[in-house]
N, C-alpha and C. Protein backbone atom coordinates (compact mmCIF):
# COMPACT_ATOMS: atom_id res chain seq x y z
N UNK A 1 -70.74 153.33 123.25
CA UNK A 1 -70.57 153.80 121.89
C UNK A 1 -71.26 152.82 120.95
N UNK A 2 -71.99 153.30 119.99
CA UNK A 2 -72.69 152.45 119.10
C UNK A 2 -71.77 151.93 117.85
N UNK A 3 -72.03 150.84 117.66
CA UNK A 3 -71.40 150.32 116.69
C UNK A 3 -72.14 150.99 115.22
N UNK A 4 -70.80 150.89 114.49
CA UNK A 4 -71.48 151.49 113.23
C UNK A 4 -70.37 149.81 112.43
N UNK A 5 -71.18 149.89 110.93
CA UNK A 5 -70.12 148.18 110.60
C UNK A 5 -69.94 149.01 108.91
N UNK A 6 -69.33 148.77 108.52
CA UNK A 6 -69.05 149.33 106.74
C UNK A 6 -68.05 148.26 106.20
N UNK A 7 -68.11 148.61 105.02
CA UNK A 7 -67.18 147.45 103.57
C UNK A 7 -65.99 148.46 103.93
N UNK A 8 -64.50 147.66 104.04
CA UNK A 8 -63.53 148.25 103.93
C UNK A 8 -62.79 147.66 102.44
N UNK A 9 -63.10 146.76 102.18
CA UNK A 9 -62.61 145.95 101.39
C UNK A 9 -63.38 144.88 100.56
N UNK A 10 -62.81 144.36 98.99
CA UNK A 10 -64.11 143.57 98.90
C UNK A 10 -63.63 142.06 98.41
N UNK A 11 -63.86 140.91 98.15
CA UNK A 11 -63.32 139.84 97.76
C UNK A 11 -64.71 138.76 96.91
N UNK A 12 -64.00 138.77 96.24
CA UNK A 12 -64.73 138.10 95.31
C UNK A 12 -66.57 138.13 95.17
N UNK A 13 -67.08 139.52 95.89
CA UNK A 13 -68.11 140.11 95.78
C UNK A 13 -68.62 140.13 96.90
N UNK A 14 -68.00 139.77 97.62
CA UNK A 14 -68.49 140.16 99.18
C UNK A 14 -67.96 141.17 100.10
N UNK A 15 -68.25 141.52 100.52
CA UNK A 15 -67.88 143.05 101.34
C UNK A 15 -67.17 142.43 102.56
N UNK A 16 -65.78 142.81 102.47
CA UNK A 16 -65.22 142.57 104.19
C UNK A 16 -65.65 143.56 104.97
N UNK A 17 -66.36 143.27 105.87
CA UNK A 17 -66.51 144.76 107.09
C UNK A 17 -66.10 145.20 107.99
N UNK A 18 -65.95 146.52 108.73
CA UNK A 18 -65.41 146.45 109.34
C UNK A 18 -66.68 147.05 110.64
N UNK A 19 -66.27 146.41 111.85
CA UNK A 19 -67.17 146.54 112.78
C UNK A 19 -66.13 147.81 113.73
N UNK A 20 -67.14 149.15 113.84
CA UNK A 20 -66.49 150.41 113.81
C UNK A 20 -66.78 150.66 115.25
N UNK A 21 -66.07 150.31 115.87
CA UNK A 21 -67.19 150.65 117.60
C UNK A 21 -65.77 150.86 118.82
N UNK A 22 -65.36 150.48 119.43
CA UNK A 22 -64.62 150.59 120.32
C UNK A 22 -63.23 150.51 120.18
N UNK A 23 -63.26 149.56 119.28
CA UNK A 23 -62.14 149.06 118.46
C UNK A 23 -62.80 148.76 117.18
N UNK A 24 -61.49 149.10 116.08
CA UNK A 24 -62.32 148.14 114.39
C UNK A 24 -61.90 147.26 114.79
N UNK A 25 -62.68 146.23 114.43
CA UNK A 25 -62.50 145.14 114.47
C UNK A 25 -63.24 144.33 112.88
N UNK A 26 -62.58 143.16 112.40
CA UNK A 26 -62.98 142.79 111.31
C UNK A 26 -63.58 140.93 111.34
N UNK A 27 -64.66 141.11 110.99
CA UNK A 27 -65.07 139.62 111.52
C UNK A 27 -64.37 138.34 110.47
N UNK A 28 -63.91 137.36 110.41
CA UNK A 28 -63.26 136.41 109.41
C UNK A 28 -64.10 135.38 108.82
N UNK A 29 -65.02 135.38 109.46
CA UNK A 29 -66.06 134.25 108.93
C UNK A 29 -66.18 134.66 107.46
N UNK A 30 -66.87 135.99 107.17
CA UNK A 30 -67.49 136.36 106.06
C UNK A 30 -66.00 136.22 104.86
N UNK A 31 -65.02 136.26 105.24
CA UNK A 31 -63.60 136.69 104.61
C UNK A 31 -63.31 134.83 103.98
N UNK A 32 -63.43 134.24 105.18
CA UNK A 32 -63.42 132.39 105.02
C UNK A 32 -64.12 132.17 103.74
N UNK A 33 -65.48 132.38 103.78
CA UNK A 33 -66.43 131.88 103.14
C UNK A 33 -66.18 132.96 101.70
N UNK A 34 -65.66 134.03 101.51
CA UNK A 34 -65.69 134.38 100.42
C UNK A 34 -64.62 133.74 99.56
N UNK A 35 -63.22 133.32 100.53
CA UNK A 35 -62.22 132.33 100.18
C UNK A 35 -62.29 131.09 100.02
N UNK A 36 -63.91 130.34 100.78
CA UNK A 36 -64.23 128.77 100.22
C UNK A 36 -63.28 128.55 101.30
N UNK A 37 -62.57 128.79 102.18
CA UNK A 37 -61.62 128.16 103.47
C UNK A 37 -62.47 127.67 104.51
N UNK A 38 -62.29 126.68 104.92
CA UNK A 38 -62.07 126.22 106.49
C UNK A 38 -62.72 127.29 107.30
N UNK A 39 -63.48 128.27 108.09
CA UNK A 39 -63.57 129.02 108.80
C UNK A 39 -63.27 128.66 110.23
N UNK A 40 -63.40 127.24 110.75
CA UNK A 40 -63.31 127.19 112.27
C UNK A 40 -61.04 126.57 111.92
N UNK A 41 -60.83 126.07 111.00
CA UNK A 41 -59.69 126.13 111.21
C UNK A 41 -59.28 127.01 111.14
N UNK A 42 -59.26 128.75 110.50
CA UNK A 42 -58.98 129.45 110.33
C UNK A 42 -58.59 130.29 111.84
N UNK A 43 -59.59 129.81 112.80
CA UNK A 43 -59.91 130.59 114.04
C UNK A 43 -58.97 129.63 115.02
N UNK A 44 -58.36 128.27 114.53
CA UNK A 44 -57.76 127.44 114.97
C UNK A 44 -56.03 127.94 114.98
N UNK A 45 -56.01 128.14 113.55
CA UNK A 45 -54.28 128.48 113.19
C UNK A 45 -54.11 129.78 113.46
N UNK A 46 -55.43 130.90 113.74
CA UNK A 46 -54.87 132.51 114.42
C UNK A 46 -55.02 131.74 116.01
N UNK A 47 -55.69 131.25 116.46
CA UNK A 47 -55.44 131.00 117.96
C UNK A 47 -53.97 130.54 118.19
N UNK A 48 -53.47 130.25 117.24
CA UNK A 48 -51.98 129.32 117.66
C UNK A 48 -50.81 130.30 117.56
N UNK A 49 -51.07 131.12 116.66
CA UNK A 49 -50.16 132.47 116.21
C UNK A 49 -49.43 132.71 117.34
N UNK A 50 -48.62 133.18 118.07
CA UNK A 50 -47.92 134.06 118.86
C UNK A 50 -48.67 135.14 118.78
N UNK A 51 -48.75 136.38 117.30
CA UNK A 51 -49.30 137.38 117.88
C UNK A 51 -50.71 137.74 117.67
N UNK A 52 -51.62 137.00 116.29
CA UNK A 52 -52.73 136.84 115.90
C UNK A 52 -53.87 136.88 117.02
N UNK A 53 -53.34 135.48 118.11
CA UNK A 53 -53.82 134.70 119.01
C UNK A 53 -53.86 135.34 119.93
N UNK A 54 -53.01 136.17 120.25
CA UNK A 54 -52.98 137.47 121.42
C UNK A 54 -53.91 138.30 121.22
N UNK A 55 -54.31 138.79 120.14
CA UNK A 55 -54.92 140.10 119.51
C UNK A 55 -56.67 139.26 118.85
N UNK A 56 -56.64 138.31 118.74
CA UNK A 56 -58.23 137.75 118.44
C UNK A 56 -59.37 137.78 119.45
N UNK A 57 -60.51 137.97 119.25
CA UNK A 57 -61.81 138.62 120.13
C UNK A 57 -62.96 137.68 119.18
N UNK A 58 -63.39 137.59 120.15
CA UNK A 58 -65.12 137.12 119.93
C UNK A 58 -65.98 138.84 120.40
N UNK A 59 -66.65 139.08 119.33
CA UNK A 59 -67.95 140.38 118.86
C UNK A 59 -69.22 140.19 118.80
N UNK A 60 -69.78 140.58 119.64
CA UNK A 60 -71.34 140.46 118.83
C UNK A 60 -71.34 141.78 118.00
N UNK A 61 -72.17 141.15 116.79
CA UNK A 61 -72.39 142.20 115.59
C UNK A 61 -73.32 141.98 114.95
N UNK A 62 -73.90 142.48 114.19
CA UNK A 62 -75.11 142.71 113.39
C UNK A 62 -74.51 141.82 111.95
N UNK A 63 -74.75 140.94 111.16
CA UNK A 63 -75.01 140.18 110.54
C UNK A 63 -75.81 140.98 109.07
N UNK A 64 -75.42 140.68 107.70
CA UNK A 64 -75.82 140.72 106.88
C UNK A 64 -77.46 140.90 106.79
N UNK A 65 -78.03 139.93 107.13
CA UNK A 65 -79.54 139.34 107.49
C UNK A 65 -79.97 140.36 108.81
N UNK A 66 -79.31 141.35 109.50
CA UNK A 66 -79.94 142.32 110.69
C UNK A 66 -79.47 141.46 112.20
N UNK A 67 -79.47 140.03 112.06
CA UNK A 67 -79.58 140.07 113.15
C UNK A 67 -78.11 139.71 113.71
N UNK A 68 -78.19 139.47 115.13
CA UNK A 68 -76.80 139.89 115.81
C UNK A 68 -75.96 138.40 115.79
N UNK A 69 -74.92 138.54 115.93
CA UNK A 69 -74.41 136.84 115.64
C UNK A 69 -72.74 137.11 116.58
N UNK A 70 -71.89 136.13 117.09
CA UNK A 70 -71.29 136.49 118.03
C UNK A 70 -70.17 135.75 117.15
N UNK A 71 -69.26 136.53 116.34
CA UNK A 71 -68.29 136.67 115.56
C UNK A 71 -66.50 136.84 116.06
N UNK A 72 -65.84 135.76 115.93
CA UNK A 72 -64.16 136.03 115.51
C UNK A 72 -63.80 137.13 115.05
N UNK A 73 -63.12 137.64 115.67
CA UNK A 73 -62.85 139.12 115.40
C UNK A 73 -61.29 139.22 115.23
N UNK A 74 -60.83 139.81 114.14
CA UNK A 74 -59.26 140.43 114.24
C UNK A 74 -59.56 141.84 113.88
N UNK A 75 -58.30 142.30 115.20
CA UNK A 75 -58.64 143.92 114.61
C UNK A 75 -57.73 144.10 113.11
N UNK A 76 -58.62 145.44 112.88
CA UNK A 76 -58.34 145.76 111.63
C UNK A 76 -56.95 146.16 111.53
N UNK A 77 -56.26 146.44 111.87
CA UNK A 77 -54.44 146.43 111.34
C UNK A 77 -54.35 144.80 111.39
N UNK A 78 -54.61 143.73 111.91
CA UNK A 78 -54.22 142.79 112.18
C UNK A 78 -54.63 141.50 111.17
N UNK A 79 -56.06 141.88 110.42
CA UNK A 79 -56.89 141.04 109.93
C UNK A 79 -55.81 141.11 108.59
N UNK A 80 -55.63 142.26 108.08
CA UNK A 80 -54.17 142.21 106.88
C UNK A 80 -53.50 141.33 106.67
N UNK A 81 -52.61 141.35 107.97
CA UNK A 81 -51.81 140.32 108.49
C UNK A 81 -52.23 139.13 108.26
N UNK A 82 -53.24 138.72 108.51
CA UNK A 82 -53.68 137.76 108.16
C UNK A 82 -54.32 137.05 107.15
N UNK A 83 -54.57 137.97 106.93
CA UNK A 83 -55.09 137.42 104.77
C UNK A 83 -53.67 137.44 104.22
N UNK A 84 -52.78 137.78 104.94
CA UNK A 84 -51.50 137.66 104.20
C UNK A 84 -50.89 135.96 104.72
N UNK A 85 -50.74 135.26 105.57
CA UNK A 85 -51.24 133.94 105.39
C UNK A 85 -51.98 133.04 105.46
N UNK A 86 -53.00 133.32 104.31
CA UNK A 86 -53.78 132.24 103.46
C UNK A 86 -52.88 132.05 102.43
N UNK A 87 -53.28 130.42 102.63
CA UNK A 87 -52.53 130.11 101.54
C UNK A 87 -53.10 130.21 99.99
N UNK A 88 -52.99 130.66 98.39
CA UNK A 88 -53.32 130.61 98.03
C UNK A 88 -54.29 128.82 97.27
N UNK A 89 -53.62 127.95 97.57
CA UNK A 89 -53.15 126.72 97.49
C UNK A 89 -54.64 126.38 97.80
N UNK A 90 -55.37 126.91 98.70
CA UNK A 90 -56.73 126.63 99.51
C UNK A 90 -57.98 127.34 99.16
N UNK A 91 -57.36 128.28 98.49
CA UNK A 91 -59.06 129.04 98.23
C UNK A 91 -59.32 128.90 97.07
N UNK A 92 -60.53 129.39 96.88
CA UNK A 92 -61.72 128.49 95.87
C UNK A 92 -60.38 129.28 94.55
N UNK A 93 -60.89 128.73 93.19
CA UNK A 93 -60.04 128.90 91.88
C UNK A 93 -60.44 130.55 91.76
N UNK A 94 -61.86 131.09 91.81
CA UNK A 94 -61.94 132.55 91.32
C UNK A 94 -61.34 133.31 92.63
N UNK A 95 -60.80 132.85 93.49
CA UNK A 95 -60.04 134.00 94.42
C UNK A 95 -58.61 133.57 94.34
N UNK A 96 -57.93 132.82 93.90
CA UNK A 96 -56.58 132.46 93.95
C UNK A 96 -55.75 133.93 93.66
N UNK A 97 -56.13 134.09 92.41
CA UNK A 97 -55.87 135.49 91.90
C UNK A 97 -55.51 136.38 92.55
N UNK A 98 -56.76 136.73 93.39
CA UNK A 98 -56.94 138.04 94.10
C UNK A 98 -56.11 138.00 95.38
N UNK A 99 -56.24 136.79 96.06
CA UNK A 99 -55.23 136.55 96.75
C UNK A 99 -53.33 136.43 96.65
N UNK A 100 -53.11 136.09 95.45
CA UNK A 100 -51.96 135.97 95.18
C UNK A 100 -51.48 137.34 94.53
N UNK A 101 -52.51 138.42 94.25
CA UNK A 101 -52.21 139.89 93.93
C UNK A 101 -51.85 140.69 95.32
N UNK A 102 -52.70 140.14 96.09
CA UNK A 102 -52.46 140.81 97.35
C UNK A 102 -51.25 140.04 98.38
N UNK A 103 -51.13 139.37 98.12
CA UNK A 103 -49.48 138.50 98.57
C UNK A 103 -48.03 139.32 97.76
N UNK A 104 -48.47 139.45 96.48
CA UNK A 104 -47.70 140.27 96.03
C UNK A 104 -47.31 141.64 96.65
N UNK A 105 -48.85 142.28 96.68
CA UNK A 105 -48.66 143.80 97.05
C UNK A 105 -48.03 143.84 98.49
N UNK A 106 -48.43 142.93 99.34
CA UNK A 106 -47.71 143.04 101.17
C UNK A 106 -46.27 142.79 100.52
N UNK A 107 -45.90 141.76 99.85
CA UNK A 107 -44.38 141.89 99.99
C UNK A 107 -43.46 142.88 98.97
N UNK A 108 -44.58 144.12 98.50
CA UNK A 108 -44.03 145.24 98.14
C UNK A 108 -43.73 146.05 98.88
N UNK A 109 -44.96 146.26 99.92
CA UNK A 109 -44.73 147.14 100.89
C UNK A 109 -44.38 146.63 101.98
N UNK A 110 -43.92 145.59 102.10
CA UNK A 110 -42.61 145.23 103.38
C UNK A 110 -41.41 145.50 102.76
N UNK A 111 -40.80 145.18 101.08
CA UNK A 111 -39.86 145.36 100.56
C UNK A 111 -39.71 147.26 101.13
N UNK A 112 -40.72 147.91 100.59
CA UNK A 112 -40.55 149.66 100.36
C UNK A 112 -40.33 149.92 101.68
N UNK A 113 -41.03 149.35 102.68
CA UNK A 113 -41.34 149.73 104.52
C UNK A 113 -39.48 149.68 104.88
N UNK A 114 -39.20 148.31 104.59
CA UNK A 114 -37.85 148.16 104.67
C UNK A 114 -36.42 148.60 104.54
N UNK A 115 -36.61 148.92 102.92
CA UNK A 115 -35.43 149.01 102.43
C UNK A 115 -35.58 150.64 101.89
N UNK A 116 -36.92 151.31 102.43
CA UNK A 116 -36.86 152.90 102.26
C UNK A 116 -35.69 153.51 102.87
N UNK A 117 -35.44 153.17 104.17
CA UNK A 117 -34.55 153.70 105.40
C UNK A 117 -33.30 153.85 104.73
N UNK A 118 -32.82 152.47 104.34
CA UNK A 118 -31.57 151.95 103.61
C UNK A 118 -31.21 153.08 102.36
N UNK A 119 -32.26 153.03 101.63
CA UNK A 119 -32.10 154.05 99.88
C UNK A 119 -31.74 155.23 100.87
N UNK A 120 -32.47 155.86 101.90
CA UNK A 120 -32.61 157.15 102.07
C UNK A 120 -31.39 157.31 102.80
N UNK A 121 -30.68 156.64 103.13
CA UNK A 121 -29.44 156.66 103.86
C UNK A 121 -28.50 156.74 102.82
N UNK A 122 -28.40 156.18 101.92
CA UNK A 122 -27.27 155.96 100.82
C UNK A 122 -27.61 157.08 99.65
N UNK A 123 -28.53 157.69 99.65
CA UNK A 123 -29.02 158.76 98.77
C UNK A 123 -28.42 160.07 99.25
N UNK A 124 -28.63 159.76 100.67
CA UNK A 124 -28.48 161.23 101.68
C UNK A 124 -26.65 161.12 101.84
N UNK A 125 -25.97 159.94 101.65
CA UNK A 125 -24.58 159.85 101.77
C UNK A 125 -24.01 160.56 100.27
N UNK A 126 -24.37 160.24 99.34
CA UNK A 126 -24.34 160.67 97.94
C UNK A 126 -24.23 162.08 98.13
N UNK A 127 -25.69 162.52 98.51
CA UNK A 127 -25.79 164.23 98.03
C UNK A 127 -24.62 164.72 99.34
N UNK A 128 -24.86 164.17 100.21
CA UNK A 128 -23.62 164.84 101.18
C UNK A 128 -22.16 165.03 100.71
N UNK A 129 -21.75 163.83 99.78
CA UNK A 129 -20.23 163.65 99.23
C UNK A 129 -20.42 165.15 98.13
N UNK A 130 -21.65 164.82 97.37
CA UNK A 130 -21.29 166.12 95.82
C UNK A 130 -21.29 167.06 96.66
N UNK A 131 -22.21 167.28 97.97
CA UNK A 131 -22.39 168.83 98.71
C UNK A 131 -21.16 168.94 99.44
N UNK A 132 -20.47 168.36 99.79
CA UNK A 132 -18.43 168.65 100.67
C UNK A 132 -17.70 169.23 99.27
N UNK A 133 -18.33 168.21 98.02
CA UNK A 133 -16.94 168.80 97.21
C UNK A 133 -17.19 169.70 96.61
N UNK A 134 -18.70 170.40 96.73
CA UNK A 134 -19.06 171.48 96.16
C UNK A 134 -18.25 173.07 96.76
N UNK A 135 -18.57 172.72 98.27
CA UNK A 135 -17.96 173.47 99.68
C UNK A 135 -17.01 173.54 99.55
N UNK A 136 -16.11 172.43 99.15
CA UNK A 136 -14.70 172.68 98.90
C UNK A 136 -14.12 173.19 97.78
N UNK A 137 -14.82 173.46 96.44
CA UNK A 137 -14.89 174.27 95.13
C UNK A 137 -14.82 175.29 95.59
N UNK A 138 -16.18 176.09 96.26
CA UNK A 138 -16.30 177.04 96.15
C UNK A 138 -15.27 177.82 97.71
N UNK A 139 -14.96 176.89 98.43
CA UNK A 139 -13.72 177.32 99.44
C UNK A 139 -12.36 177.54 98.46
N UNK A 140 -12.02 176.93 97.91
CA UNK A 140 -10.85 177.21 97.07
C UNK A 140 -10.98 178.72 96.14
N UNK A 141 -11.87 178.43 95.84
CA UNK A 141 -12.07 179.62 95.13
C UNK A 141 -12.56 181.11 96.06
N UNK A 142 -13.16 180.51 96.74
CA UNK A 142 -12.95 182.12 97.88
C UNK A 142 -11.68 182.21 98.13
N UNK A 143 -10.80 181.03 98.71
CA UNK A 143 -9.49 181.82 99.11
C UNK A 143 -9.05 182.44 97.88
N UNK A 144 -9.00 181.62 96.84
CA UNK A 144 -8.26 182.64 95.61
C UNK A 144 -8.74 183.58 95.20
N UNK A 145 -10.37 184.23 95.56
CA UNK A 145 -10.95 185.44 95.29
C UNK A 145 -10.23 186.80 96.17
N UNK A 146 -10.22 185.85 97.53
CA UNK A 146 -9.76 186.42 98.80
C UNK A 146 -8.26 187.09 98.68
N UNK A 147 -7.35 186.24 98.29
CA UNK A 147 -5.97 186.73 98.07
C UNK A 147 -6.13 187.89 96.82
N UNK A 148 -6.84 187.46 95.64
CA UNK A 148 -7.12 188.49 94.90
C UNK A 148 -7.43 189.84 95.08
N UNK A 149 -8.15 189.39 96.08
CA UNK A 149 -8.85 191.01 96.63
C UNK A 149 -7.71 191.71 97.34
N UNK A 150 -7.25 191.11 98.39
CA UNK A 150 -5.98 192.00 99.41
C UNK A 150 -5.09 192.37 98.76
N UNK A 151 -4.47 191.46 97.32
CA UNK A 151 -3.53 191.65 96.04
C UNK A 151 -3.91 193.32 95.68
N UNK A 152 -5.92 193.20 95.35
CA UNK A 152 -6.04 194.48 94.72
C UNK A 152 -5.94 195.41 95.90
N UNK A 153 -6.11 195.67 97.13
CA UNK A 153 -6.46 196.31 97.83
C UNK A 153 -5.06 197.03 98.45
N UNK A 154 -3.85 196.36 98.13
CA UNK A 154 -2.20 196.40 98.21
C UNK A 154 -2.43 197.39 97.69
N UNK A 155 -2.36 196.88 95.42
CA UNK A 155 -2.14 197.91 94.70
C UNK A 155 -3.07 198.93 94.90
N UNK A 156 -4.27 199.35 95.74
CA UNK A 156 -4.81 199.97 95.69
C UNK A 156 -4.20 201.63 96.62
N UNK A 157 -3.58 200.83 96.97
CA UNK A 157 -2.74 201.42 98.72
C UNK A 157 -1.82 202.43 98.00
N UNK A 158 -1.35 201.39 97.21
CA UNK A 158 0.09 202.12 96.67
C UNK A 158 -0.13 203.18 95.98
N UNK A 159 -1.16 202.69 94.95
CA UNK A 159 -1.73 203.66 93.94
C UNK A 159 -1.84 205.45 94.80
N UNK A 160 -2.95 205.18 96.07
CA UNK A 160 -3.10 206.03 96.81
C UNK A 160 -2.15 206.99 97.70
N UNK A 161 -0.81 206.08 97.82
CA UNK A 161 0.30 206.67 98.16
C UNK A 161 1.19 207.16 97.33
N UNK A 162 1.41 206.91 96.09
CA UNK A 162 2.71 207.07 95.71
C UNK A 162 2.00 208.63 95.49
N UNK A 163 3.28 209.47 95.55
CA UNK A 163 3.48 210.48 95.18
C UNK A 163 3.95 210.99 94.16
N UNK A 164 4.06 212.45 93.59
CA UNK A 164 4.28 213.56 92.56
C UNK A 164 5.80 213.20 92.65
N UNK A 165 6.48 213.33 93.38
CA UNK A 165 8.08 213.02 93.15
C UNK A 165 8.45 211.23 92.34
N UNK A 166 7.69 210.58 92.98
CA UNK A 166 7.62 209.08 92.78
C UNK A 166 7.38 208.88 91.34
N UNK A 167 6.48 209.61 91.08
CA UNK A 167 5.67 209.58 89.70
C UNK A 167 6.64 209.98 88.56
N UNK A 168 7.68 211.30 88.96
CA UNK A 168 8.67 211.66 88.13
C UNK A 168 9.88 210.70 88.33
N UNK A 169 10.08 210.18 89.50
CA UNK A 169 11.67 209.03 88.96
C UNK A 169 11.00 208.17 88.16
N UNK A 170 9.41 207.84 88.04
CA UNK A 170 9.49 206.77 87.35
C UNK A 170 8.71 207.53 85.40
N UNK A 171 9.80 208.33 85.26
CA UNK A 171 9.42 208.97 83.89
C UNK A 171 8.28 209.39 83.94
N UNK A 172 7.39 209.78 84.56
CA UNK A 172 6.18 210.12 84.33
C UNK A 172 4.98 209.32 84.24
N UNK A 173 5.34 208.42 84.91
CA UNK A 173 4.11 206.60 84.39
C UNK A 173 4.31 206.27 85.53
N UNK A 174 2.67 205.45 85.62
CA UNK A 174 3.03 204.91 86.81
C UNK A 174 3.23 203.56 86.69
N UNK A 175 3.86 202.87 87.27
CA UNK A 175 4.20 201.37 87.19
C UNK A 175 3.97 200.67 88.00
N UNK A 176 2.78 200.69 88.02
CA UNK A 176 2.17 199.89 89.17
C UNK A 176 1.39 198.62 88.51
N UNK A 177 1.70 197.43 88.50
CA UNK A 177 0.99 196.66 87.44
C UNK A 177 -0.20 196.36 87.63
N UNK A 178 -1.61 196.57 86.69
CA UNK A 178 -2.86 196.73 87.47
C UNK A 178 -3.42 195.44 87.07
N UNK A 179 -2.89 194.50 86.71
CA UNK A 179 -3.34 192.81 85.78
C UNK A 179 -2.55 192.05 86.80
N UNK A 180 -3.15 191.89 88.16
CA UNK A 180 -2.62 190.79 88.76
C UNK A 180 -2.76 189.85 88.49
């Protein structure tokens, strides 16, 4: 499969790329140097990582300039991860910024990743409590529709039964009370 390489991202005017081929993979050199960091310590403290260090590759890739150059590689879910510790403390003054915006934004979306589950649990407990006592409104009120109805369906009986003799003991009226 041929490699194809593109800008996924950009830092302080340089294009992070991503090398599109078997795996993405994202080279760190170019990412170092746009941060003014260390680049071989950089490849030092992901080698030491637990999971960085597991997941890091040496690439040959095509180079800015065309030609091929044999590049530190983190794959691309992983390289994130890892611009997420740089320290801001270390990179040049015009990226501090950009870095410390994007430190921000990961620990938004670890906050949201996190504590979504949690809201959606206590949201879904909520509408469940108003939706029982709704069920139970409108249960009360069926039974009392319910008794209402068999109430009318009694007097309805009677109505249908009483008779011409019935009708005269009771003076001529019927007394059947129709305002239950």
């Amino acid at each position: 499969m041929k490699e194809k390489v593109k800008a996924v991202a950009q830092i302080n005017d340089v294009s992070i790329m991503l090398i599109d081929g078997a795996e993405k993979l994202v080279p760190i050199k170019p990412i170092c140097e746009a941060l003014d960091i260390n680049h071989s310590n950089q490849i030092v403290k992901v080698q030491k990582d637990e999971i960085l260090g597991s997941v890091g590759v040496l690439s040959t890739s095509t180079g800015n300039d065309g030609k091929q150059y044999e590049m530190f590689c983190l794959p691309y879910m992983y390289a994130l991860g890892w611009l997420f510790t740089v320290n801001p403390k270390n990179v040049k003054p015009e990226a501090r910024e950009t870095i410390l915006k994007y430190k921000m934004e990961c620990y938004t979306a670890l906050f949201n990743h996190f504590s979504d589950h949690s809201q959606f649990l206590e949201q879904k407990q909520v509408a469940l409590e108003n939706q029982l006592e709704a069920v139970e409104r409108v249960n009360i009120d069926f039974s009392k529709t319910k008794q209402e109805l068999n109430d009318a369906r009694k007097t309805l009986n009677k109505v249908k039964e009483m008779t011409f003799d019935e009708w005269l003991l009771n003076k001529r009226q019927l007394t059947i009370d129709f305002q239950n």
